[in-house]
C-alpha atoms as a PDB file:
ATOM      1  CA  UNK A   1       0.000   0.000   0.000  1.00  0.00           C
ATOM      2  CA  UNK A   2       1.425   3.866  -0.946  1.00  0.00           C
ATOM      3  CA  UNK A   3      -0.425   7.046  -0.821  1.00  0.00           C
ATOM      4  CA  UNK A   4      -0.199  10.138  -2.524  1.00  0.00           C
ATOM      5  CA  UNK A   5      -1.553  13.421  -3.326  1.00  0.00           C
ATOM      6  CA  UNK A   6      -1.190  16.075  -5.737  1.00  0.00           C
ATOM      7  CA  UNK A   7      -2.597  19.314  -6.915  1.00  0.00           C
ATOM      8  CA  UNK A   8      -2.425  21.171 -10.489  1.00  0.00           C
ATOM      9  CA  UNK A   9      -0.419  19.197 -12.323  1.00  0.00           C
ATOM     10  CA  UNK A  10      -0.660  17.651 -15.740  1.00  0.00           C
ATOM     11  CA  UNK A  11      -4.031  15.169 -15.872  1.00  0.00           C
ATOM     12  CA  UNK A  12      -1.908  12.875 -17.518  1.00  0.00           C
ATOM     13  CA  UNK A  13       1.163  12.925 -15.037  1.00  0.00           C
ATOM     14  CA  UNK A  14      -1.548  12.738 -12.314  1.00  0.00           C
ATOM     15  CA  UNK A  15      -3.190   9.759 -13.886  1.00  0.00           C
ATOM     16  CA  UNK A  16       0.043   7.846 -14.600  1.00  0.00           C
ATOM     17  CA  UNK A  17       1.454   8.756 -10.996  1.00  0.00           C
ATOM     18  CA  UNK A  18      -2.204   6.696  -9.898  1.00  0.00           C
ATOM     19  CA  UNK A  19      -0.940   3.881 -12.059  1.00  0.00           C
ATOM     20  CA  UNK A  20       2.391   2.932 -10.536  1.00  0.00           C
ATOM     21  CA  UNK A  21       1.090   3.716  -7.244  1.00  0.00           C
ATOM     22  CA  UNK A  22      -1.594   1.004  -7.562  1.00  0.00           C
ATOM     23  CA  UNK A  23       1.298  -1.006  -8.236  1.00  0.00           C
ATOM     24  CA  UNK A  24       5.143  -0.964  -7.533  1.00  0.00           C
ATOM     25  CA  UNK A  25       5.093   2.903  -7.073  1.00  0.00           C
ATOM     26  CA  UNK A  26       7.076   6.002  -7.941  1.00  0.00           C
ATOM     27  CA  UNK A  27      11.056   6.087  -7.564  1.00  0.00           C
ATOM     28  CA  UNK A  28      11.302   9.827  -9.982  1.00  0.00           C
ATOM     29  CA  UNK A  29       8.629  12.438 -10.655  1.00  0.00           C
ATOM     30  CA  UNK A  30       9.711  15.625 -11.785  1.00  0.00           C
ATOM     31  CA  UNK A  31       8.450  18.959 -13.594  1.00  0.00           C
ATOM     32  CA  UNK A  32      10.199  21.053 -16.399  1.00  0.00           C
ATOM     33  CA  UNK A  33       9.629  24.739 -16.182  1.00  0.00           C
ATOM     34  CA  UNK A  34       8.005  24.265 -19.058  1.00  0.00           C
ATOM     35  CA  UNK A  35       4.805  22.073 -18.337  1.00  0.00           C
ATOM     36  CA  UNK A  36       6.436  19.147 -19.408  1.00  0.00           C
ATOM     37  CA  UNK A  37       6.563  15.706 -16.589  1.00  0.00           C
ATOM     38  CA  UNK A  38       8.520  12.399 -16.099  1.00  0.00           C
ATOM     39  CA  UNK A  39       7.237   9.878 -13.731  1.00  0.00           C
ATOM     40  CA  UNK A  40       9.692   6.631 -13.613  1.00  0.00           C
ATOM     41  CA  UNK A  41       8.175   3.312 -11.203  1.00  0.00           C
ATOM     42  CA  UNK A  42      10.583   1.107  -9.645  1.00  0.00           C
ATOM     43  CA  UNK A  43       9.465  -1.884 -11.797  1.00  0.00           C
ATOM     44  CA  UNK A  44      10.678  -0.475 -15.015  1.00  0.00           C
ATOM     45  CA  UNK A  45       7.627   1.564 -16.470  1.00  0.00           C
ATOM     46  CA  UNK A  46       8.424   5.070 -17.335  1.00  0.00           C
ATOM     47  CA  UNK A  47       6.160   7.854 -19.022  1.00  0.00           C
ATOM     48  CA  UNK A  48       7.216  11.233 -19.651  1.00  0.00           C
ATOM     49  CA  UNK A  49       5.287  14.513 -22.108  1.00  0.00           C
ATOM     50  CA  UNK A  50       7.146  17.289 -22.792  1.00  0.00           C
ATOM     51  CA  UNK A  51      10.728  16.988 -21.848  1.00  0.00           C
ATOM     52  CA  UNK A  52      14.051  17.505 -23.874  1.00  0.00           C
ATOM     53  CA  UNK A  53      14.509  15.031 -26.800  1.00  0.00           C
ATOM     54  CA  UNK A  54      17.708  13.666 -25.684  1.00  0.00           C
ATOM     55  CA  UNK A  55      16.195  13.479 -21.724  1.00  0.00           C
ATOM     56  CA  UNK A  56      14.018  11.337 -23.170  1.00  0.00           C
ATOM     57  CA  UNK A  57      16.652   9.210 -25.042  1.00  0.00           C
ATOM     58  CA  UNK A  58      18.880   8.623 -22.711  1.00  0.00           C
ATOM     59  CA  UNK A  59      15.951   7.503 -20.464  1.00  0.00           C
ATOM     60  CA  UNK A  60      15.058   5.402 -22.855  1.00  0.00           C
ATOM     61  CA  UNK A  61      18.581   3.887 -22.407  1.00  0.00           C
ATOM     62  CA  UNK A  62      18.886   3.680 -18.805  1.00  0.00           C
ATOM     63  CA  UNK A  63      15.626   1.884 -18.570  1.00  0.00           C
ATOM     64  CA  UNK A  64      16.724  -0.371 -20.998  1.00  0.00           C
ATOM     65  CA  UNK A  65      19.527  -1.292 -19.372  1.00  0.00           C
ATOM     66  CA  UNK A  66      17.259  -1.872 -16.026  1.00  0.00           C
ATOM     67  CA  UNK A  67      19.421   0.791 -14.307  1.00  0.00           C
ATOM     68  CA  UNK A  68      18.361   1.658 -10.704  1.00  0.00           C
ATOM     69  CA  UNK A  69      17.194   5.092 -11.480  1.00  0.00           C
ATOM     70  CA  UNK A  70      17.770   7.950  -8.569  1.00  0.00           C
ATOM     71  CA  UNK A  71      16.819  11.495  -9.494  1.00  0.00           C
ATOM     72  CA  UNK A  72      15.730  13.678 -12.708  1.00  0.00           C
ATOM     73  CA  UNK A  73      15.856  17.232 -12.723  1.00  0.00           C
ATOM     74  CA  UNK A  74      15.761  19.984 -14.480  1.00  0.00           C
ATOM     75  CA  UNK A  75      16.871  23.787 -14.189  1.00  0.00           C
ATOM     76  CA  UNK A  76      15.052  26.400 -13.810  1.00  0.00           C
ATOM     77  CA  UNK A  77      16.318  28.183 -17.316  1.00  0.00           C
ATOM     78  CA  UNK A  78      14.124  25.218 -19.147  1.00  0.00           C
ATOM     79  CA  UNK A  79      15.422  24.878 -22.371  1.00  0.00           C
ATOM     80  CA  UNK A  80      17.395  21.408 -22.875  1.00  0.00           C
ATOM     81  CA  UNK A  81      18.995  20.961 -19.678  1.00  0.00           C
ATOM     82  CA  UNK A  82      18.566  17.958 -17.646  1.00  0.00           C
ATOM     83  CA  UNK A  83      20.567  15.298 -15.870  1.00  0.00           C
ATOM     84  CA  UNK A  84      19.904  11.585 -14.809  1.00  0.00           C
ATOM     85  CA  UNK A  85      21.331   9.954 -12.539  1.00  0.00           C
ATOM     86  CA  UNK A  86      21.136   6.434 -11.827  1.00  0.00           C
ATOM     87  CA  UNK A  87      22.989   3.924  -9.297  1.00  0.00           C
ATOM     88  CA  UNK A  88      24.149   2.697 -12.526  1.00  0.00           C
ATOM     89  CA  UNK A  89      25.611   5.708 -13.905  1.00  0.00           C
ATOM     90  CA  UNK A  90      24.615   9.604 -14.906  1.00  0.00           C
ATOM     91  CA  UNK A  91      24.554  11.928 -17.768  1.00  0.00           C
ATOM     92  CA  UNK A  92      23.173  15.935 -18.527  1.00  0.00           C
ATOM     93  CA  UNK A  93      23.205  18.395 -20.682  1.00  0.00           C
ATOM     94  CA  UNK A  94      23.781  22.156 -19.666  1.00  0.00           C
ATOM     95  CA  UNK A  95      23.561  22.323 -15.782  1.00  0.00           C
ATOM     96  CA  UNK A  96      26.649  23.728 -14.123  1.00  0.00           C
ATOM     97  CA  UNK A  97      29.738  22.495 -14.657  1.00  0.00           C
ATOM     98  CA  UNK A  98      31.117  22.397 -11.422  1.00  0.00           C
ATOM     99  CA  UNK A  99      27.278  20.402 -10.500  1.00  0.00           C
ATOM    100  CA  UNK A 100      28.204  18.000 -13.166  1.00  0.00           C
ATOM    101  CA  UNK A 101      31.982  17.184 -11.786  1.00  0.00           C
ATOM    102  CA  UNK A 102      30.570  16.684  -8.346  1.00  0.00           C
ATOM    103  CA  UNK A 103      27.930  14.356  -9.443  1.00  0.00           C
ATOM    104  CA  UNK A 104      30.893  12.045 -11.352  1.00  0.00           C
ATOM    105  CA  UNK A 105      32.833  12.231  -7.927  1.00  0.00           C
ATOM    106  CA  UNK A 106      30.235  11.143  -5.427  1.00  0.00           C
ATOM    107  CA  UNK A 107      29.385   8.109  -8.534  1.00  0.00           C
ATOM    108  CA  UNK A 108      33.624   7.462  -9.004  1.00  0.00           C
ATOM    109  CA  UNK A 109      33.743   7.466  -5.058  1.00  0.00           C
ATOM    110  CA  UNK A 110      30.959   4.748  -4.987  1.00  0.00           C
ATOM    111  CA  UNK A 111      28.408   6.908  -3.194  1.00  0.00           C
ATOM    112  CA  UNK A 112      24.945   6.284  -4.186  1.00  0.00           C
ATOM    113  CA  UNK A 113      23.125  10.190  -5.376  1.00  0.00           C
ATOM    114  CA  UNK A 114      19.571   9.844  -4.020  1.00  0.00           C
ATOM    115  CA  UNK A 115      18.786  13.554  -5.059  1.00  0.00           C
ATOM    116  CA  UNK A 116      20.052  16.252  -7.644  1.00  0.00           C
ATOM    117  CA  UNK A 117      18.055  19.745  -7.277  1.00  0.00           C
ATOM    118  CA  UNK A 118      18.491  23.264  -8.241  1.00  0.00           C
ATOM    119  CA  UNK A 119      16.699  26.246  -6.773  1.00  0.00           C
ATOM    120  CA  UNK A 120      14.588  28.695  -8.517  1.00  0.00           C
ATOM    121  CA  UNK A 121      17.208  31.332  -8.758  1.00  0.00           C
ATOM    122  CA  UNK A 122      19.048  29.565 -11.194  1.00  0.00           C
ATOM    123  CA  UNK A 123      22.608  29.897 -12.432  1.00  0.00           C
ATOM    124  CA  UNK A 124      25.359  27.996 -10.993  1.00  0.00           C
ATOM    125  CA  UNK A 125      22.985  27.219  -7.876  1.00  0.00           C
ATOM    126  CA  UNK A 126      22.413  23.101  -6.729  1.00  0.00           C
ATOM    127  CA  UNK A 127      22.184  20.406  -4.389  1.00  0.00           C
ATOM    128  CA  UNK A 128      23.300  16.746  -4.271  1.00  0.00           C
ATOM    129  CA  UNK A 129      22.654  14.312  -1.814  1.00  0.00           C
ATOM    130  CA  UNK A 130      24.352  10.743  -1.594  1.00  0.00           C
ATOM    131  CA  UNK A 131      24.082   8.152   0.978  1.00  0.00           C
ATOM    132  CA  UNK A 132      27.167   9.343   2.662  1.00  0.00           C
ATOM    133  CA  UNK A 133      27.645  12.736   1.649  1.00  0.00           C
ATOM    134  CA  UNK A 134      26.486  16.254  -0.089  1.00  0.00           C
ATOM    135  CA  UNK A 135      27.241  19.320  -1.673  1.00  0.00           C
ATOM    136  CA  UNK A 136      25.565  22.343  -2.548  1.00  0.00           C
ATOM    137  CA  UNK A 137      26.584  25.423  -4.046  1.00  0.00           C
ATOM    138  CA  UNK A 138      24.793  28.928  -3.721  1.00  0.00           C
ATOM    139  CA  UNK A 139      21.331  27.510  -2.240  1.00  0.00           C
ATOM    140  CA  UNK A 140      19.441  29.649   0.604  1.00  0.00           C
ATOM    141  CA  UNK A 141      21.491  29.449   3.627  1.00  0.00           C
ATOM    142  CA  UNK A 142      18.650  28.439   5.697  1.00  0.00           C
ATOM    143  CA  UNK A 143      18.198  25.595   3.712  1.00  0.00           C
ATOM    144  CA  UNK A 144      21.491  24.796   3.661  1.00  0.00           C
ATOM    145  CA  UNK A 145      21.969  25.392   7.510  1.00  0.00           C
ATOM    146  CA  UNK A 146      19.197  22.681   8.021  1.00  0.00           C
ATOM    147  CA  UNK A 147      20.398  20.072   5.325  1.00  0.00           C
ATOM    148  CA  UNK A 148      23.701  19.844   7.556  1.00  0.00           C
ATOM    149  CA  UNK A 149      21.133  18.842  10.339  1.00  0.00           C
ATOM    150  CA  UNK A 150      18.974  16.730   8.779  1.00  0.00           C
ATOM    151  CA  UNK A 151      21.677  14.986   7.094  1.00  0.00           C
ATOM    152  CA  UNK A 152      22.855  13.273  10.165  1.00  0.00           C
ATOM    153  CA  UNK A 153      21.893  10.138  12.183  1.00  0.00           C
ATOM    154  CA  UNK A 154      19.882   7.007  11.012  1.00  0.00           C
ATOM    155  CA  UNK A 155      16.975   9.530   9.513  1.00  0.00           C
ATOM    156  CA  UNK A 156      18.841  10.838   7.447  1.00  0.00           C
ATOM    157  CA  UNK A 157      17.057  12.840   4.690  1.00  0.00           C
ATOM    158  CA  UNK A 158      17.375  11.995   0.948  1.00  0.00           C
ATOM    159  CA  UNK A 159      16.004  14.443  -1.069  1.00  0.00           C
ATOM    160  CA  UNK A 160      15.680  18.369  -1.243  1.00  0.00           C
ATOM    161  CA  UNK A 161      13.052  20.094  -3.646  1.00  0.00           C
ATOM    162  CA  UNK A 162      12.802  23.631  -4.741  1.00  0.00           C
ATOM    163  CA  UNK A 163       9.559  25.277  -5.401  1.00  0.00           C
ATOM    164  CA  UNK A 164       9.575  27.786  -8.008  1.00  0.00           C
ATOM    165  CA  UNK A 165       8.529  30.770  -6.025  1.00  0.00           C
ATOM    166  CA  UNK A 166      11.567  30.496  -3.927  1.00  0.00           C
ATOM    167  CA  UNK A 167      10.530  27.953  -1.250  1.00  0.00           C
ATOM    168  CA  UNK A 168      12.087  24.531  -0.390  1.00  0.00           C
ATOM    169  CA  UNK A 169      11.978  21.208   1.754  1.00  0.00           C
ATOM    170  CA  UNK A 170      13.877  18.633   2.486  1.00  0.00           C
ATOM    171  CA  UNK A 171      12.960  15.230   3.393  1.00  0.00           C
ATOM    172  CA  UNK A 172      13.201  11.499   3.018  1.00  0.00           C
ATOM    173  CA  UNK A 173      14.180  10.459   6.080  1.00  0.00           C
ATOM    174  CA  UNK A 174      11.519  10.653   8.483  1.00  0.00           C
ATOM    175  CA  UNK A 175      12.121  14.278   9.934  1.00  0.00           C
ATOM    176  CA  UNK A 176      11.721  16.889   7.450  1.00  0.00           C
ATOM    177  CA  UNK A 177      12.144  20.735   6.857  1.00  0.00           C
ATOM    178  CA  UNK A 178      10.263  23.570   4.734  1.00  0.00           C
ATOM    179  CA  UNK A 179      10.311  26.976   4.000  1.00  0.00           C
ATOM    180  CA  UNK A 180       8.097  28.951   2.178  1.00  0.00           C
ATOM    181  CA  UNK A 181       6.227  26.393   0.397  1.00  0.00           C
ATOM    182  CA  UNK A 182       2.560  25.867  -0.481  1.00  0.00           C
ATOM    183  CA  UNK A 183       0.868  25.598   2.505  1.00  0.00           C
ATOM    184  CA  UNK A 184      -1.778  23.017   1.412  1.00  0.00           C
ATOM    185  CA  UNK A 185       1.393  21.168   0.041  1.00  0.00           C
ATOM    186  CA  UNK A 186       2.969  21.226   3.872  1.00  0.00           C
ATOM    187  CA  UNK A 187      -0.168  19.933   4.811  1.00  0.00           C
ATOM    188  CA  UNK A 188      -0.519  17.398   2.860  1.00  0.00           C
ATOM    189  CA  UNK A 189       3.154  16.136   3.968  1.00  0.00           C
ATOM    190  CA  UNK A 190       2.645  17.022   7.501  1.00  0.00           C
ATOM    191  CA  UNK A 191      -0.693  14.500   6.993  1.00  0.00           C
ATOM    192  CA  UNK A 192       1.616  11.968   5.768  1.00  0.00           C
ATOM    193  CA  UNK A 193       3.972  11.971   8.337  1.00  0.00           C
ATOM    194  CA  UNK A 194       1.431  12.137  11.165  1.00  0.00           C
ATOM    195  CA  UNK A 195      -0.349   8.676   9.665  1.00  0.00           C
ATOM    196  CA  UNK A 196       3.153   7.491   9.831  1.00  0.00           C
ATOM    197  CA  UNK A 197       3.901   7.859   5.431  1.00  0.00           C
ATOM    198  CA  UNK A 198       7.433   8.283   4.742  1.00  0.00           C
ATOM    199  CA  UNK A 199       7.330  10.868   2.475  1.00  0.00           C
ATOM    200  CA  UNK A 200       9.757  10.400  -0.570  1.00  0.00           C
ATOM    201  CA  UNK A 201       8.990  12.525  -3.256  1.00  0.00           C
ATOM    202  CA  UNK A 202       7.876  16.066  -3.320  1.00  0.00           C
ATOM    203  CA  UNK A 203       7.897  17.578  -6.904  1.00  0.00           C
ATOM    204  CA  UNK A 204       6.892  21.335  -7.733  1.00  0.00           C
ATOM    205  CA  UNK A 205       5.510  22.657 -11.218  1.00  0.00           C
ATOM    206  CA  UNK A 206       6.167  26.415 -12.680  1.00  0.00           C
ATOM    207  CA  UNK A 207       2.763  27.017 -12.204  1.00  0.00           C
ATOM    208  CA  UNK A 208       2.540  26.024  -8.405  1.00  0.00           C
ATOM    209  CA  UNK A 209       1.423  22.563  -8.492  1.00  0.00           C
ATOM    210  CA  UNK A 210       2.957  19.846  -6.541  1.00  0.00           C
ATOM    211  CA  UNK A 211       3.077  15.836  -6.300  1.00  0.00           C
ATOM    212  CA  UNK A 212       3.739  14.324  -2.584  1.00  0.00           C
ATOM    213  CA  UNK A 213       4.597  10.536  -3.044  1.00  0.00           C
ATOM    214  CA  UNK A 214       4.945   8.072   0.104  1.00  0.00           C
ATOM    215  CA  UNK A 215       5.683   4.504  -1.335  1.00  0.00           C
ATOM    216  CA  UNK A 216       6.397   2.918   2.584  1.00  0.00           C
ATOM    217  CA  UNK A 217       5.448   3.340   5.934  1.00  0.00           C
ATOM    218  CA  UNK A 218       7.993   4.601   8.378  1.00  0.00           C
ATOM    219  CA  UNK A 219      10.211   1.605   9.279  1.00  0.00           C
END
């Protein structure tokens, strides 16, 4: 059993989202400033409208290739810039440079990226998380303040999303964090958490909707 909720986003991503929750349930979901969605389940089914051609490709290829896939995101520029990452191996296309030697450290290193993000304010602005480290570069220093925090100890969080207006949360390990995000979005994940729903994937759209994914109970 997995719950979710969303609001505002594409009918189709919402109705797709429905599928793989009914069944092995989400492990990516992700928004291009654009309007366009990805939604990748565990089990190896995969839909995605309106993303870059060679996203789509190279998703295509990693699926293929049954690659454990981690995190798919997209800066806030839009335009064809992307990066996938899988346990299996990476690739992108216009993010930051210094973003994309970091990512092929943590995976040369053997650390296992949960999460790649990038704030609203664009430019040379990210976050990685990996099982046993993380690295950011120009994100809010709230946000980074509280990362360091909830990045210790056996909850340790997995994931941090940025919402376009400027808000964030992190989350993934139990506890979790927000700023400045829709509030019937923080609801909705403080509902989860209360009724004990790990909450795994939050995923904001240009146009202020949001997905909240829980595919486990808390442990």
């Amino acid at each position: 059993m997995a719950m979710y909720y969303d609001h505002n986003i594409p009918n189709d991503a919402h109705a797709f989202i429905g599928t793989c929750m009914a069944g092995a349930g989400v492990s990516v979901v992700a928004f291009t400033p654009s309007g366009g969605w990805v939604v990748v389940s565990p089990n190896g089914t995969y839909k995605a409208e309106g993303i870059p051609q060679d996203c789509f490709t190279n998703l295509e290829t990693f699926m293929a290739n049954k690659w454990t896939m981690r995190s798919i995101a997209f800066p806030p520029a839009g335009g064809d810039s992307w990066v996938i990452v899988a346990d299996q191996g990476y690739m992108s296309h216009n993010i930051p440079q210094d973003c994309f030697e970091k990512i092929g450290q943590f995976h040369s290193g053997g650390s296992q990226i949960s999460c790649v993000a990038f704030p609203a304010s664009g430019g040379d602005s990210w976050a990685i998380i990996a099982n046993n480290a993380y690295y950011t570069h120009n994100i809010p220093d709230e946000c980074f303040t509280e990362l360091g925090k909830l990045l210790q100890g056996s909850q340790r969080a997995t994931q941090v999303s940025f919402a376009p207006n400027g808000g964030w949360v992190i989350y993934g390990g139990g506890p979790y964090f927000s700023r400045n995000i829709d509030n019937a979005c923080f609801q909705q994940i403080q509902s989860f958490e209360n009724q004990k729903w790990l909450v795994e994937h939050v995923a904001f759209t240009h146009s202020g909707g949001w997905s909240v994914i829980s595919n486990h109970k808390m442990s």
